[in-house]
N, C-alpha and C. Protein backbone atom coordinates (compact mmCIF):
# COMPACT_ATOMS: atom_id res chain seq x y z
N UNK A 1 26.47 -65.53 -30.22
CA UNK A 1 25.26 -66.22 -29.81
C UNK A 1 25.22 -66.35 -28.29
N UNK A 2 26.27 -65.96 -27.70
CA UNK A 2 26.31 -66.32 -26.23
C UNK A 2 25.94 -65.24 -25.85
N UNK A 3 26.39 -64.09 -25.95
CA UNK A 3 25.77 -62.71 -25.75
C UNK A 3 24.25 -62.86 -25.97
N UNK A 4 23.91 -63.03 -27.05
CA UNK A 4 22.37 -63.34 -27.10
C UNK A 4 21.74 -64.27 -26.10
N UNK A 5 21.90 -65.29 -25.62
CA UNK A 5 21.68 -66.07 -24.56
C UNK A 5 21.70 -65.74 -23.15
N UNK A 6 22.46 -64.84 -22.88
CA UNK A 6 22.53 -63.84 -21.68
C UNK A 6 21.67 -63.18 -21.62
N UNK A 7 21.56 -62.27 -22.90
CA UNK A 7 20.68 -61.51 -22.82
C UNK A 7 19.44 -61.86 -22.40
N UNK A 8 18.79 -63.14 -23.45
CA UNK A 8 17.28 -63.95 -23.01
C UNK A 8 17.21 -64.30 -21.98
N UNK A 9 18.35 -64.54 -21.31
CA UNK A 9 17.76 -65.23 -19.85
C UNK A 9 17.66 -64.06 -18.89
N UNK A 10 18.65 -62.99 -19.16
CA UNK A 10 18.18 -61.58 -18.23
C UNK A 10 16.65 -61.44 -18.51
N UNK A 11 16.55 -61.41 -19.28
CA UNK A 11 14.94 -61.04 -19.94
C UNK A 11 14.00 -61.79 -19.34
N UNK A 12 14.17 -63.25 -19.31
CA UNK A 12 13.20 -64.29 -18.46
C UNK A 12 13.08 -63.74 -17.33
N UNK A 13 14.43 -64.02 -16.51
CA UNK A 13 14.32 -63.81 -14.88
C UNK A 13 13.61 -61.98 -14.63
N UNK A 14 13.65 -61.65 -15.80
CA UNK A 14 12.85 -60.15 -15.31
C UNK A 14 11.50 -60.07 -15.40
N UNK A 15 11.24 -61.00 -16.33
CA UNK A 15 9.48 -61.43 -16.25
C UNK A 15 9.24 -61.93 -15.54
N UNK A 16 10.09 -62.81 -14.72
CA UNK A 16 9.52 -63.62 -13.42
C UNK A 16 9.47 -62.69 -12.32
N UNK A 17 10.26 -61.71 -12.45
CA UNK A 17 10.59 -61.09 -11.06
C UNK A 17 9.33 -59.67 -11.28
N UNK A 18 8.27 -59.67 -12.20
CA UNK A 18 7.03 -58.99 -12.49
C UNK A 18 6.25 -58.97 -11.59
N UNK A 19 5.85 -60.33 -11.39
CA UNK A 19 4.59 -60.40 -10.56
C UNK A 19 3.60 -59.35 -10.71
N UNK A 20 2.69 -58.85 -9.99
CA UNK A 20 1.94 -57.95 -9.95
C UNK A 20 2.35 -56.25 -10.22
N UNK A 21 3.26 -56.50 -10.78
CA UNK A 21 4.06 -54.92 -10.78
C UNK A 21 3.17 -54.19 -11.34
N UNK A 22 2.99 -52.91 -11.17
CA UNK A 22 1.74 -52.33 -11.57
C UNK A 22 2.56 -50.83 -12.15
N UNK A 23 1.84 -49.95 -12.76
CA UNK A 23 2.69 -48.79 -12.88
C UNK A 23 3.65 -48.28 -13.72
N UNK A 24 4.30 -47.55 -12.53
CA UNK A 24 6.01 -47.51 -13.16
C UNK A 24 6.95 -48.48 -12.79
N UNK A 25 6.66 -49.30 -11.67
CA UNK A 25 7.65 -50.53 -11.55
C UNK A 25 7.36 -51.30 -12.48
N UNK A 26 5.91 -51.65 -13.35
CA UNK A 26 5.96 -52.58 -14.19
C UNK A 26 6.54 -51.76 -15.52
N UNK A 27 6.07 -50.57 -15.56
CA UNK A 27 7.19 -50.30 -16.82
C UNK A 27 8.44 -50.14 -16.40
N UNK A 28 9.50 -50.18 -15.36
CA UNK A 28 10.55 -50.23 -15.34
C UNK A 28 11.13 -51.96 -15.51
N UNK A 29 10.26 -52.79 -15.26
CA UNK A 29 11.02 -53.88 -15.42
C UNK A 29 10.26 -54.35 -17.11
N UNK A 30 9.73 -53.87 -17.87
CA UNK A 30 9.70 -54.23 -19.25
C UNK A 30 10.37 -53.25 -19.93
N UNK A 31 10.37 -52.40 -19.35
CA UNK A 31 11.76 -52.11 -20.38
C UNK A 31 13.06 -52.55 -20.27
N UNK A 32 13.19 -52.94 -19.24
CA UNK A 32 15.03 -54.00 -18.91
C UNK A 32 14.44 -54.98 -19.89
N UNK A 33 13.06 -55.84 -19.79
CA UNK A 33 13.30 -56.28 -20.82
C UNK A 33 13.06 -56.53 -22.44
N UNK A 34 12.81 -55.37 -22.67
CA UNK A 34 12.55 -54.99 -24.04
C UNK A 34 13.83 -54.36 -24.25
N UNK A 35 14.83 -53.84 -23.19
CA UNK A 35 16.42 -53.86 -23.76
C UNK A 35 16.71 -54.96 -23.96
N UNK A 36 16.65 -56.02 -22.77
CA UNK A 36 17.49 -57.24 -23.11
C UNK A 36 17.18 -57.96 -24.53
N UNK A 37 16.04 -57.82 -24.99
CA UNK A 37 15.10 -58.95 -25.95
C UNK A 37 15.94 -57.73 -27.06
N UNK A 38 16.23 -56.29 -27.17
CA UNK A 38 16.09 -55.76 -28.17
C UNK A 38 18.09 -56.10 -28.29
N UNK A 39 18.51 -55.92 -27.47
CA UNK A 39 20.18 -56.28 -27.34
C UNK A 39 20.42 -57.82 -28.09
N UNK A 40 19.49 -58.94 -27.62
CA UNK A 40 19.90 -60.20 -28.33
C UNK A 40 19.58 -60.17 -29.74
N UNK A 41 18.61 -59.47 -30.44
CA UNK A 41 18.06 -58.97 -31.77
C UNK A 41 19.49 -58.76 -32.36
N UNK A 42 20.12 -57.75 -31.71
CA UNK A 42 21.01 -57.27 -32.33
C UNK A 42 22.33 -58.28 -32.53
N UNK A 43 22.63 -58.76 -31.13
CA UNK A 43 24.10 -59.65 -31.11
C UNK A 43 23.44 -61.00 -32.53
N UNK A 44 22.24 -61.51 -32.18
CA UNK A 44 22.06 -61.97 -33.28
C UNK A 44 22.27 -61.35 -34.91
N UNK A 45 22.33 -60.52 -35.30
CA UNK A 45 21.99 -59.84 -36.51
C UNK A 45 23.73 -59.51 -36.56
N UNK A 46 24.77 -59.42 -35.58
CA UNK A 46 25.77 -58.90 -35.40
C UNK A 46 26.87 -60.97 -35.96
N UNK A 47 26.17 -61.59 -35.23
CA UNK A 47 26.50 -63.04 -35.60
C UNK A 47 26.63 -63.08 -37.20
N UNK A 48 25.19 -62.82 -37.48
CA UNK A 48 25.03 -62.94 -39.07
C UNK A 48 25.90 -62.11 -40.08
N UNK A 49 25.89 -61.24 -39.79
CA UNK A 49 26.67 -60.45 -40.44
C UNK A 49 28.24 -61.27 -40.50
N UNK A 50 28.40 -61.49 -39.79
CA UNK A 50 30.05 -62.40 -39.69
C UNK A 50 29.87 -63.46 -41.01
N UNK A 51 29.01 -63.91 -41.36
CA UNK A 51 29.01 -65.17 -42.56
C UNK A 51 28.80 -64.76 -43.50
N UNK A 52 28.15 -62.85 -43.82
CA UNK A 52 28.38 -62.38 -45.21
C UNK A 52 30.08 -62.48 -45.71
N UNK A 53 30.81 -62.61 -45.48
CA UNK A 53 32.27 -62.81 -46.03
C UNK A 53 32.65 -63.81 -46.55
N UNK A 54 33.60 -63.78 -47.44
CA UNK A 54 34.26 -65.08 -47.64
C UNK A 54 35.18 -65.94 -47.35
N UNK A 55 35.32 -65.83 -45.85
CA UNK A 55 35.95 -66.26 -45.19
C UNK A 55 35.52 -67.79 -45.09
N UNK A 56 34.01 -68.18 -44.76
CA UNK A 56 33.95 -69.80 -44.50
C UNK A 56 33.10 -69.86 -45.82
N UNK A 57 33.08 -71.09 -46.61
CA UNK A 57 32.09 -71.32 -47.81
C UNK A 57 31.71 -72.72 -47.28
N UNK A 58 31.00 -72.84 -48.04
CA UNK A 58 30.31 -74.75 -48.53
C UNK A 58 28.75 -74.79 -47.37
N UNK A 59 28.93 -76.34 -47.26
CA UNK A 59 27.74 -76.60 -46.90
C UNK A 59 28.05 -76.44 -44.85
N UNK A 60 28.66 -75.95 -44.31
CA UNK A 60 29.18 -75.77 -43.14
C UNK A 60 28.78 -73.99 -42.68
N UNK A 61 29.09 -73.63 -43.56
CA UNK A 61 28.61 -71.92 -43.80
C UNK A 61 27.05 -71.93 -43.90
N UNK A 62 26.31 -72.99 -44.88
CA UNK A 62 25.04 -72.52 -45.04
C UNK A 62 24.61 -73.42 -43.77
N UNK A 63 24.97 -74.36 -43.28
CA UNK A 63 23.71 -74.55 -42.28
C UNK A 63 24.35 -74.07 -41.26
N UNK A 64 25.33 -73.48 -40.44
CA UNK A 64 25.77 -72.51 -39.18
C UNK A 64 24.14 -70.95 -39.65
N UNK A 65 24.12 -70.67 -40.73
CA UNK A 65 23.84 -69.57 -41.47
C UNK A 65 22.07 -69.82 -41.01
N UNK A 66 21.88 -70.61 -41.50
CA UNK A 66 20.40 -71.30 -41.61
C UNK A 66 20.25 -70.91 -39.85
N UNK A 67 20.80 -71.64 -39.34
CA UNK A 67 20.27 -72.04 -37.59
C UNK A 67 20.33 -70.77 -36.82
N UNK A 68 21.52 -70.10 -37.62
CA UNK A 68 21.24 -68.47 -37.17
C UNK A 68 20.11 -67.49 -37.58
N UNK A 69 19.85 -67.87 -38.98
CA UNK A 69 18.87 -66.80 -39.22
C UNK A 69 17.23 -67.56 -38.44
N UNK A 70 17.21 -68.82 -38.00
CA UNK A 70 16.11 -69.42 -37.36
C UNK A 70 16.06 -68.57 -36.00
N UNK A 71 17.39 -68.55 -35.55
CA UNK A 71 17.45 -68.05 -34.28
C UNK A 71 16.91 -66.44 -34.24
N UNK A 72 17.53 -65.47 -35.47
CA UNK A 72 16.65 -63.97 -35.31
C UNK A 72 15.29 -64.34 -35.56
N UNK A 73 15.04 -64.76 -36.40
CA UNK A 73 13.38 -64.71 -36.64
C UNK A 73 12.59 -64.87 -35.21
N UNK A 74 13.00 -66.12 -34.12
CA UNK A 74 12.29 -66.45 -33.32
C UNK A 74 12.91 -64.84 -32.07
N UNK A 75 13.82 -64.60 -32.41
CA UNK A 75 14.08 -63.46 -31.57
C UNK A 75 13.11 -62.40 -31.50
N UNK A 76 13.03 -61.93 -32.95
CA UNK A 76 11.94 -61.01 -33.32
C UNK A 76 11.01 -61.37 -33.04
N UNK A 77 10.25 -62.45 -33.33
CA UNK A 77 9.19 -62.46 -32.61
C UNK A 77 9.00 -62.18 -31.04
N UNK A 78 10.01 -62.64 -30.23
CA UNK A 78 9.86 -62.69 -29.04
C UNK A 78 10.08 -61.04 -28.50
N UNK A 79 10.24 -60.35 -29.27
CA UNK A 79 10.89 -59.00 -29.20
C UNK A 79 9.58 -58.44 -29.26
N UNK A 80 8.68 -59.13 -30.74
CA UNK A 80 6.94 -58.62 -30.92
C UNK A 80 6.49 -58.68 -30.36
N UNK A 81 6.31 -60.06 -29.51
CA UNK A 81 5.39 -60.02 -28.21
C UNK A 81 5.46 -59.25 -26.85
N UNK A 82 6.86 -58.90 -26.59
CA UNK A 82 6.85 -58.35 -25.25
C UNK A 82 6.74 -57.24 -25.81
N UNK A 83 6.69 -56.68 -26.72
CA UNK A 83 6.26 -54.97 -27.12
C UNK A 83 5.08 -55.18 -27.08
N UNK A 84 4.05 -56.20 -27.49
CA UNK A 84 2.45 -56.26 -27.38
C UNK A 84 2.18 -56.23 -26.32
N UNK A 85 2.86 -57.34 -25.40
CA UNK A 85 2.23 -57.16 -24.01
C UNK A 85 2.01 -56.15 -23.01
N UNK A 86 3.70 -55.34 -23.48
CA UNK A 86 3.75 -54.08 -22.67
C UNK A 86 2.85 -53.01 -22.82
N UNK A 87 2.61 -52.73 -24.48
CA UNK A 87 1.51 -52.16 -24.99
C UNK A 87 0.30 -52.30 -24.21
N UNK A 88 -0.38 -53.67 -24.08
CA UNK A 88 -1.58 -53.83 -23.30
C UNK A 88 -1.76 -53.58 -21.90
N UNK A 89 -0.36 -53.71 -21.49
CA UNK A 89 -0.85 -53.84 -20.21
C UNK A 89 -0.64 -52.30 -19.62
N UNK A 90 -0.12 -51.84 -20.17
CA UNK A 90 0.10 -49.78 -20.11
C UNK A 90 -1.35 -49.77 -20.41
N UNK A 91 -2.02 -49.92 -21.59
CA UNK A 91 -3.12 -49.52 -21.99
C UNK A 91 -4.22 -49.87 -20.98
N UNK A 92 -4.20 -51.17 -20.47
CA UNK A 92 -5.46 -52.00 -19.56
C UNK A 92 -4.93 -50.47 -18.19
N UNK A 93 -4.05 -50.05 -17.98
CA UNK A 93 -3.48 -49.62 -16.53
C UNK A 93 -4.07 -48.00 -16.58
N UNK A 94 -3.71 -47.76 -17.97
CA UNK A 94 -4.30 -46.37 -18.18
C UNK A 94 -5.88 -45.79 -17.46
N UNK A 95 -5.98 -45.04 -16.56
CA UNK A 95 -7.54 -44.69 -16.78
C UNK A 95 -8.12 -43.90 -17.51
């Protein structure tokens, strides 16, 4: 989960550091972060996978389990949107 957290915040500070980027600088800095957003997808999904075993059981396993799978869902989404945005804003740039 810490890997994932790195990742999101690379991802923030690269949207901030956008500004007016137009082009290929603006597609070079959405795709750093549509890696970063697509890298925490994964370390998340890489987390989860660790609690298919039977290594931890009971009610300690299901809610670690729970707060993780809260955490991909909102990942993915955040993964959906910056693929929409990038989408649009290539498209609005296109002539």
């Amino acid at each position: 989960m810490g890997d994932s957290l790195d990742s999101l915040s690379q991802s923030v500070r690269e949207l901030g550091s956008i500004g007016h980027a137009v082009g290929e600088d603006f597609v070079w800095h959405m795709s750093n972060v549509q890696t970063w957003v697509s890298a925490a997808l994964t370390d998340d999904n890489t987390c989860l996978d660790g609690f298919s075993g039977p290594s931890m059981k009971g009610n300690v396993k299901a809610a670690i389990k729970n707060r993780v799978v809260n955490v991909t869902q909102i990942t993915s989404n955040a993964l959906a949107l910056v693929n929409c945005f990038a989408s649009i804003h290539r498209t609005v740039e296109t002539p």
